[in-house]
N, C-alpha and C. Protein backbone atom coordinates (compact mmCIF):
# COMPACT_ATOMS: atom_id res chain seq x y z
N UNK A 1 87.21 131.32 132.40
CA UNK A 1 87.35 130.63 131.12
C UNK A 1 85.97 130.51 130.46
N UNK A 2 85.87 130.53 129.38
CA UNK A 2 84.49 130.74 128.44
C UNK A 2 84.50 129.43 128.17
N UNK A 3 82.81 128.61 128.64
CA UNK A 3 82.32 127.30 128.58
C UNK A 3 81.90 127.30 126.44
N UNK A 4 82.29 126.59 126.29
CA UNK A 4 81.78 126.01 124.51
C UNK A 4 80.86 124.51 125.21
N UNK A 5 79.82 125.38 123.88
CA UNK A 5 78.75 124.24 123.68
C UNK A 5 79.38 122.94 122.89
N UNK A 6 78.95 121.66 123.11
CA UNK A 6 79.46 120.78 122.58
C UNK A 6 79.22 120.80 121.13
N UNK A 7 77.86 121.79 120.58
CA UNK A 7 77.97 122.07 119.19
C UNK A 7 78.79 123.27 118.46
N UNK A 8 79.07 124.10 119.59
CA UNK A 8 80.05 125.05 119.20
C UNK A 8 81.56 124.08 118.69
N UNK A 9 82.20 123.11 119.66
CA UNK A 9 83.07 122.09 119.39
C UNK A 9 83.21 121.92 118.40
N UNK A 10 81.84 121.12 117.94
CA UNK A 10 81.94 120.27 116.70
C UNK A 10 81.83 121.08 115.78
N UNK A 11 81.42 122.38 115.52
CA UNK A 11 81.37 123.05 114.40
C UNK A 11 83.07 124.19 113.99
N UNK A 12 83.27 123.84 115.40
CA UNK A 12 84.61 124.26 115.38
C UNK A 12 85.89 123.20 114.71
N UNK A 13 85.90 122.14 115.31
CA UNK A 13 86.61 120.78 115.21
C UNK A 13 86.18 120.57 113.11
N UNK A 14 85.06 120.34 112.88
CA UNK A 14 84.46 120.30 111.06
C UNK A 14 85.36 121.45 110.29
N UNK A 15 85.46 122.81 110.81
CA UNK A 15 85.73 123.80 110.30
C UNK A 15 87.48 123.34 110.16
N UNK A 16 88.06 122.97 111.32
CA UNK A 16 89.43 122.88 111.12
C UNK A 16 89.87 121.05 110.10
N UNK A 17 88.81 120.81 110.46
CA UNK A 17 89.09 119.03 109.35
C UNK A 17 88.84 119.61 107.51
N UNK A 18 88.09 120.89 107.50
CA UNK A 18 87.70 121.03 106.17
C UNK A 18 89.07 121.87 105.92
N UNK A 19 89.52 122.49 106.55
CA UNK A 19 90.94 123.78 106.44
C UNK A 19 91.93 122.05 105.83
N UNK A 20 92.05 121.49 106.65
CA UNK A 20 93.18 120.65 106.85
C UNK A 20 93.39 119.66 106.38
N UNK A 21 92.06 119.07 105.33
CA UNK A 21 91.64 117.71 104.75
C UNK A 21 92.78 117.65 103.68
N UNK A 22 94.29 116.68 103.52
CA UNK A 22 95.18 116.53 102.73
C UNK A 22 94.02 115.52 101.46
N UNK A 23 95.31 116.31 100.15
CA UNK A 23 94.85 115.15 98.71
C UNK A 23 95.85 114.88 98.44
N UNK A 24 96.21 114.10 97.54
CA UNK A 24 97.12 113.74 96.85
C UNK A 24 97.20 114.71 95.53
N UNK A 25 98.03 115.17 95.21
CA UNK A 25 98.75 116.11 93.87
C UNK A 25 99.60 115.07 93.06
N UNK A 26 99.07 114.68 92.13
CA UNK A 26 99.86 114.26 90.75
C UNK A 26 100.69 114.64 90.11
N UNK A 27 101.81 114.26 90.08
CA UNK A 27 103.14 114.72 89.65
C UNK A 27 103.52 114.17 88.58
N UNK A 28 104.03 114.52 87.32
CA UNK A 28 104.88 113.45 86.34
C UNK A 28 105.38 114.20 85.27
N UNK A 29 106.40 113.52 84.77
CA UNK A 29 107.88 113.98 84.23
C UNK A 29 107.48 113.30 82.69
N UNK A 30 107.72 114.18 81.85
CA UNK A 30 107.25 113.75 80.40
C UNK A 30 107.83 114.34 79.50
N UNK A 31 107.67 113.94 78.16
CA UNK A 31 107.73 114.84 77.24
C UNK A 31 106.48 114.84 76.15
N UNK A 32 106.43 115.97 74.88
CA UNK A 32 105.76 116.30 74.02
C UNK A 32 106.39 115.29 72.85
N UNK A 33 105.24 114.35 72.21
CA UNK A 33 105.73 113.74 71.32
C UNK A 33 104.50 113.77 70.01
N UNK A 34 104.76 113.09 68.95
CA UNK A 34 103.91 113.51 67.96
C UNK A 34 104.14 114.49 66.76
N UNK A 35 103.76 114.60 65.91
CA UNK A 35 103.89 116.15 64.67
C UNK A 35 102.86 117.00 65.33
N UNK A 36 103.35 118.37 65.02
CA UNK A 36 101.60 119.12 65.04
C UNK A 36 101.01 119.15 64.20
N UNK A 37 99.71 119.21 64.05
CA UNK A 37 98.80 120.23 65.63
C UNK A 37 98.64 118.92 66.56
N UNK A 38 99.20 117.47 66.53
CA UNK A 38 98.54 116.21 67.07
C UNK A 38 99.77 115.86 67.94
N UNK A 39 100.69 116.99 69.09
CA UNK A 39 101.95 117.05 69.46
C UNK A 39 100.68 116.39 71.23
N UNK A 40 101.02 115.76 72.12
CA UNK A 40 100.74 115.24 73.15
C UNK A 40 101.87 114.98 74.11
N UNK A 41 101.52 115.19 75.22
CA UNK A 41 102.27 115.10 76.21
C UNK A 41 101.81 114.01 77.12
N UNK A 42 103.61 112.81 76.84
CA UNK A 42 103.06 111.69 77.82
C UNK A 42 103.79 111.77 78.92
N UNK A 43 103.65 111.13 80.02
CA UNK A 43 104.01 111.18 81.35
C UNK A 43 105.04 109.47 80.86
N UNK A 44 106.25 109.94 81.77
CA UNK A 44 107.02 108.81 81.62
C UNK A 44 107.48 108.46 83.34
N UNK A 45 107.56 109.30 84.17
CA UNK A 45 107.02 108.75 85.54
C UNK A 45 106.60 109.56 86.39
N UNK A 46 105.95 109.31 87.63
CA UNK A 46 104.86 110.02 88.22
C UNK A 46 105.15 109.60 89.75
N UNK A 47 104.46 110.57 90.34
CA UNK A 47 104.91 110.59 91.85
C UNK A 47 103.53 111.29 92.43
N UNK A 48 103.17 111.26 93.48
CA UNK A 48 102.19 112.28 94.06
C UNK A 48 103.27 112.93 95.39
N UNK A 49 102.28 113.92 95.66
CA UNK A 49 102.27 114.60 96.84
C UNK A 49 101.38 115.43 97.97
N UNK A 50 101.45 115.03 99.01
CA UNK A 50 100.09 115.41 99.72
C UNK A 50 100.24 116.39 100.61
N UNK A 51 98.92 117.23 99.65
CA UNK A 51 98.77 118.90 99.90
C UNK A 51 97.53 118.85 100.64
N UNK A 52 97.39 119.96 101.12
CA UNK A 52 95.96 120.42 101.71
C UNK A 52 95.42 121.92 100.98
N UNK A 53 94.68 122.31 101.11
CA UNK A 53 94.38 123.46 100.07
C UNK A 53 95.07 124.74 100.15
N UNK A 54 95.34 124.73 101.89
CA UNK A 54 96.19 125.51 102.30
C UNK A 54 97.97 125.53 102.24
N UNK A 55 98.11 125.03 101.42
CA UNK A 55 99.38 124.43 101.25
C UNK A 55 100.06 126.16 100.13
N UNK A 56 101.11 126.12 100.57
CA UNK A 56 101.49 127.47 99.52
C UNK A 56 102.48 126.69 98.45
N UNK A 57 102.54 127.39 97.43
CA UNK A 57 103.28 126.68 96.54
C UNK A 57 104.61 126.95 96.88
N UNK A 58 105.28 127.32 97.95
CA UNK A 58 106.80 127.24 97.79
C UNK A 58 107.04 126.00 98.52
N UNK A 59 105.73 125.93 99.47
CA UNK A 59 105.77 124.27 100.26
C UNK A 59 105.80 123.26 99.49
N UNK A 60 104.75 123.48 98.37
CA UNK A 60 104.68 122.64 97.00
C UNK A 60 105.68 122.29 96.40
N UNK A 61 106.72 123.27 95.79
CA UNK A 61 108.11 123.08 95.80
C UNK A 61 108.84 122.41 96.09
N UNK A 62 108.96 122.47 97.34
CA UNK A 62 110.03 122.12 98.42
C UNK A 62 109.48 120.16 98.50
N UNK A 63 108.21 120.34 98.34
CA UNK A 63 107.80 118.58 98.63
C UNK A 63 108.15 118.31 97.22
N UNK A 64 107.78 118.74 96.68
CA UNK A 64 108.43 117.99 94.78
C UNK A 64 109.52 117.73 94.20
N UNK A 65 110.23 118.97 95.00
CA UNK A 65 111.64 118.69 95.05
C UNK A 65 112.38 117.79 95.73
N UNK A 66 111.48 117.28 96.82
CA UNK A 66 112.28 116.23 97.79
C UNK A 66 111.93 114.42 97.15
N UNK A 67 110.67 114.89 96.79
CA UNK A 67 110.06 113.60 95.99
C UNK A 67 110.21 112.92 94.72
N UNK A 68 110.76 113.95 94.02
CA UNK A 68 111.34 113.68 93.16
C UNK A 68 112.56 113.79 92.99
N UNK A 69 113.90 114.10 93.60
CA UNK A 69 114.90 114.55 93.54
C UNK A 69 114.92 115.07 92.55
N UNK A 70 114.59 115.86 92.16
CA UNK A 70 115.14 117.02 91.26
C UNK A 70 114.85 118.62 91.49
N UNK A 71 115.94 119.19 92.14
CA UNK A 71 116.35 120.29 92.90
C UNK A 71 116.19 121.70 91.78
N UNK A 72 116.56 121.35 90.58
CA UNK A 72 116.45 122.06 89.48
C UNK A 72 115.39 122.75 89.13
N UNK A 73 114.04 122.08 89.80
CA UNK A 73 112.78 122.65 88.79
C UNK A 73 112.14 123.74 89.89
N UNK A 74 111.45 124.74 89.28
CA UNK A 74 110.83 125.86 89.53
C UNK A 74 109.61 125.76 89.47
N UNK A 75 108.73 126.62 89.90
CA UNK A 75 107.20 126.68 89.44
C UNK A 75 106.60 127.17 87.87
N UNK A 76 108.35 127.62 87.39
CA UNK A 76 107.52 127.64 85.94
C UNK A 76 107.70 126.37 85.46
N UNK A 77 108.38 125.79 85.74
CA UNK A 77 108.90 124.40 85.32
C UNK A 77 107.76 123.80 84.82
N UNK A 78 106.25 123.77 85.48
CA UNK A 78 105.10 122.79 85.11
C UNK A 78 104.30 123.09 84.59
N UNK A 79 103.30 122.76 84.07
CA UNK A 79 102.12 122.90 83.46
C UNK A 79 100.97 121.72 83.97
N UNK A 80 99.79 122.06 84.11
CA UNK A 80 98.54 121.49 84.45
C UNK A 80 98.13 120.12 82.81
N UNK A 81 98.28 119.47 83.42
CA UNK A 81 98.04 118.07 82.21
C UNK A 81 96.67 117.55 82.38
N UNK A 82 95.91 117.81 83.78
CA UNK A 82 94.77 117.39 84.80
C UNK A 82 93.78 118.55 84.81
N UNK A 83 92.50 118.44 85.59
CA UNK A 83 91.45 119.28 85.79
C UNK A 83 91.77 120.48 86.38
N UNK A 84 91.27 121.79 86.32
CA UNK A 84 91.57 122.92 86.72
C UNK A 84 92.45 123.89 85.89
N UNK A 85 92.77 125.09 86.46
CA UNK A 85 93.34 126.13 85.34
C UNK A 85 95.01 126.56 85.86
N UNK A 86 95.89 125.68 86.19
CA UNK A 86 96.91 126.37 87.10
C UNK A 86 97.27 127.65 86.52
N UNK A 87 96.99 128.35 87.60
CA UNK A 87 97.79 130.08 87.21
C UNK A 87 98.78 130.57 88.37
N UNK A 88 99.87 129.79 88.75
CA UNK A 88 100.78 130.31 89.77
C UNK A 88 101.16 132.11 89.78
N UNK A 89 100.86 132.75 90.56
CA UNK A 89 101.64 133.71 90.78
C UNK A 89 103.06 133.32 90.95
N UNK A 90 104.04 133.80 90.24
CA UNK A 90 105.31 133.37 90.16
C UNK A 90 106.15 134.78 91.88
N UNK A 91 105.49 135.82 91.76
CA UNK A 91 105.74 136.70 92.22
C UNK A 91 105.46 136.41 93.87
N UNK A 92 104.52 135.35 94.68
CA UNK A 92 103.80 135.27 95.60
C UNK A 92 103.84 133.92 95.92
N UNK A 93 105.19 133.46 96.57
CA UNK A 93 105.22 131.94 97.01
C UNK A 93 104.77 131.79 98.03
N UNK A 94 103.75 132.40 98.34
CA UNK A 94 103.41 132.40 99.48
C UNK A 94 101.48 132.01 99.12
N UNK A 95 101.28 132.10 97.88
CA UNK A 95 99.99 131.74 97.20
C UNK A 95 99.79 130.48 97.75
N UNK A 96 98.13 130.09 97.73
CA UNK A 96 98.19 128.65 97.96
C UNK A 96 97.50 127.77 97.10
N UNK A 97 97.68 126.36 97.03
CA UNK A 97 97.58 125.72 95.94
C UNK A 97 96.22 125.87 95.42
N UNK A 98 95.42 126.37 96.23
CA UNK A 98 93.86 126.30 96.01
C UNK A 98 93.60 127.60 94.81
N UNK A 99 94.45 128.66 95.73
CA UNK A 99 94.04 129.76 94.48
C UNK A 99 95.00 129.68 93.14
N UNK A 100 95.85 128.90 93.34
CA UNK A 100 97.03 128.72 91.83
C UNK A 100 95.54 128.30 91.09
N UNK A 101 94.42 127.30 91.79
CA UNK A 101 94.01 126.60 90.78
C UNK A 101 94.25 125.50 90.46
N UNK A 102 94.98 124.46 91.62
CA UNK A 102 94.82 123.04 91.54
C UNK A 102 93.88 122.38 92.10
N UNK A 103 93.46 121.46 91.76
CA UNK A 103 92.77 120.33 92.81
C UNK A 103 93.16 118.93 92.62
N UNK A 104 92.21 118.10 93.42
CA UNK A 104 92.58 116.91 93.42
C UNK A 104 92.46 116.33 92.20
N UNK A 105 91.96 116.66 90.79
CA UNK A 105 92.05 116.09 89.52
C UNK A 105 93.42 116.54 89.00
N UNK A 106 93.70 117.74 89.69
CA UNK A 106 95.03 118.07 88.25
C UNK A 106 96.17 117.07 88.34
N UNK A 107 97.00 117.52 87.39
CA UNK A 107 98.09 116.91 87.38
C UNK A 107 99.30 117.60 87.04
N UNK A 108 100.08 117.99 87.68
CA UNK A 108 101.38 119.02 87.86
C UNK A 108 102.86 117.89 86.10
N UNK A 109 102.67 118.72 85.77
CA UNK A 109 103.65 118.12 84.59
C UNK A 109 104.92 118.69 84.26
N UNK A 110 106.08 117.96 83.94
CA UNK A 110 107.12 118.80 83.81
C UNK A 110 107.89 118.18 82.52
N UNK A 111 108.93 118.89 82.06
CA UNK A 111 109.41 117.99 80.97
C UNK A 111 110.92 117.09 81.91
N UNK A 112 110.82 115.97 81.38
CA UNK A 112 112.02 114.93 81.55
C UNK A 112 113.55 115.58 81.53
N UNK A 113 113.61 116.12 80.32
CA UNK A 113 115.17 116.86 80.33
C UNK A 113 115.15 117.83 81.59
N UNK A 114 116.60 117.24 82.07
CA UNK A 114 117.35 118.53 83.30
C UNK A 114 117.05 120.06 82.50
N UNK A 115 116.69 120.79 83.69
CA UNK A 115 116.65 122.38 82.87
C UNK A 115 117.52 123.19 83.94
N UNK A 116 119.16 122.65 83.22
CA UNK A 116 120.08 123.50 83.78
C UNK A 116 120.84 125.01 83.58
């Protein structure tokens, strides 16, 4: 069996806390109100969910869908209301939230009406 240095450990043990460190993802259900060009989108309720960077967005999904009960919505369903640029590959649910382009500032937005 191959002996590890106790700093090999710890640089091992850091490496898997940085892979694995969960945030909270901001969730909320809104609509566009206002005339244009001064049309804004308010959040009428909100939920989080806790991702890690490695998280793929169909996992993303599947927790949003459970957290919010609403079974209906898709990944086109949202738009970024928060920091960062979300660009889901719609094609690749297997992407993860880090490269869609979320972080812990964004905020995942959807509209209020069922989209049946």
């Amino acid at each position: 069996k191959k002996q590890t240095t106790g700093a090999e450990k710890e640089r091992q043990k850091k490496g898997k806390r940085e892979q694995m460190a969960s945030w909270d993802l901001k969730v909320a259900a809104g609509n566009a109100g206002g005339a244009p060009p001064h049309r804004v989108w308010r959040a009428s309720s909100n939920w989080t969910v806790q991702v890690t960077d490695s998280t793929t967005i169909a996992e993303l999904m599947d927790k949003i869908k459970e957290t919010t009960g609403r079974s209906d919505l898709s990944i086109g369903s949202f738009s970024n209301h928060g920091e960062g640029a979300f660009q889901p590959d719609r094609a690749n649910p297997a992407q993860t939230v880090k490269d869609a382009g979320l972080t812990k500032d964004s905020l995942l937005g959807f509209h209020n009406g069922r989209m049946d």
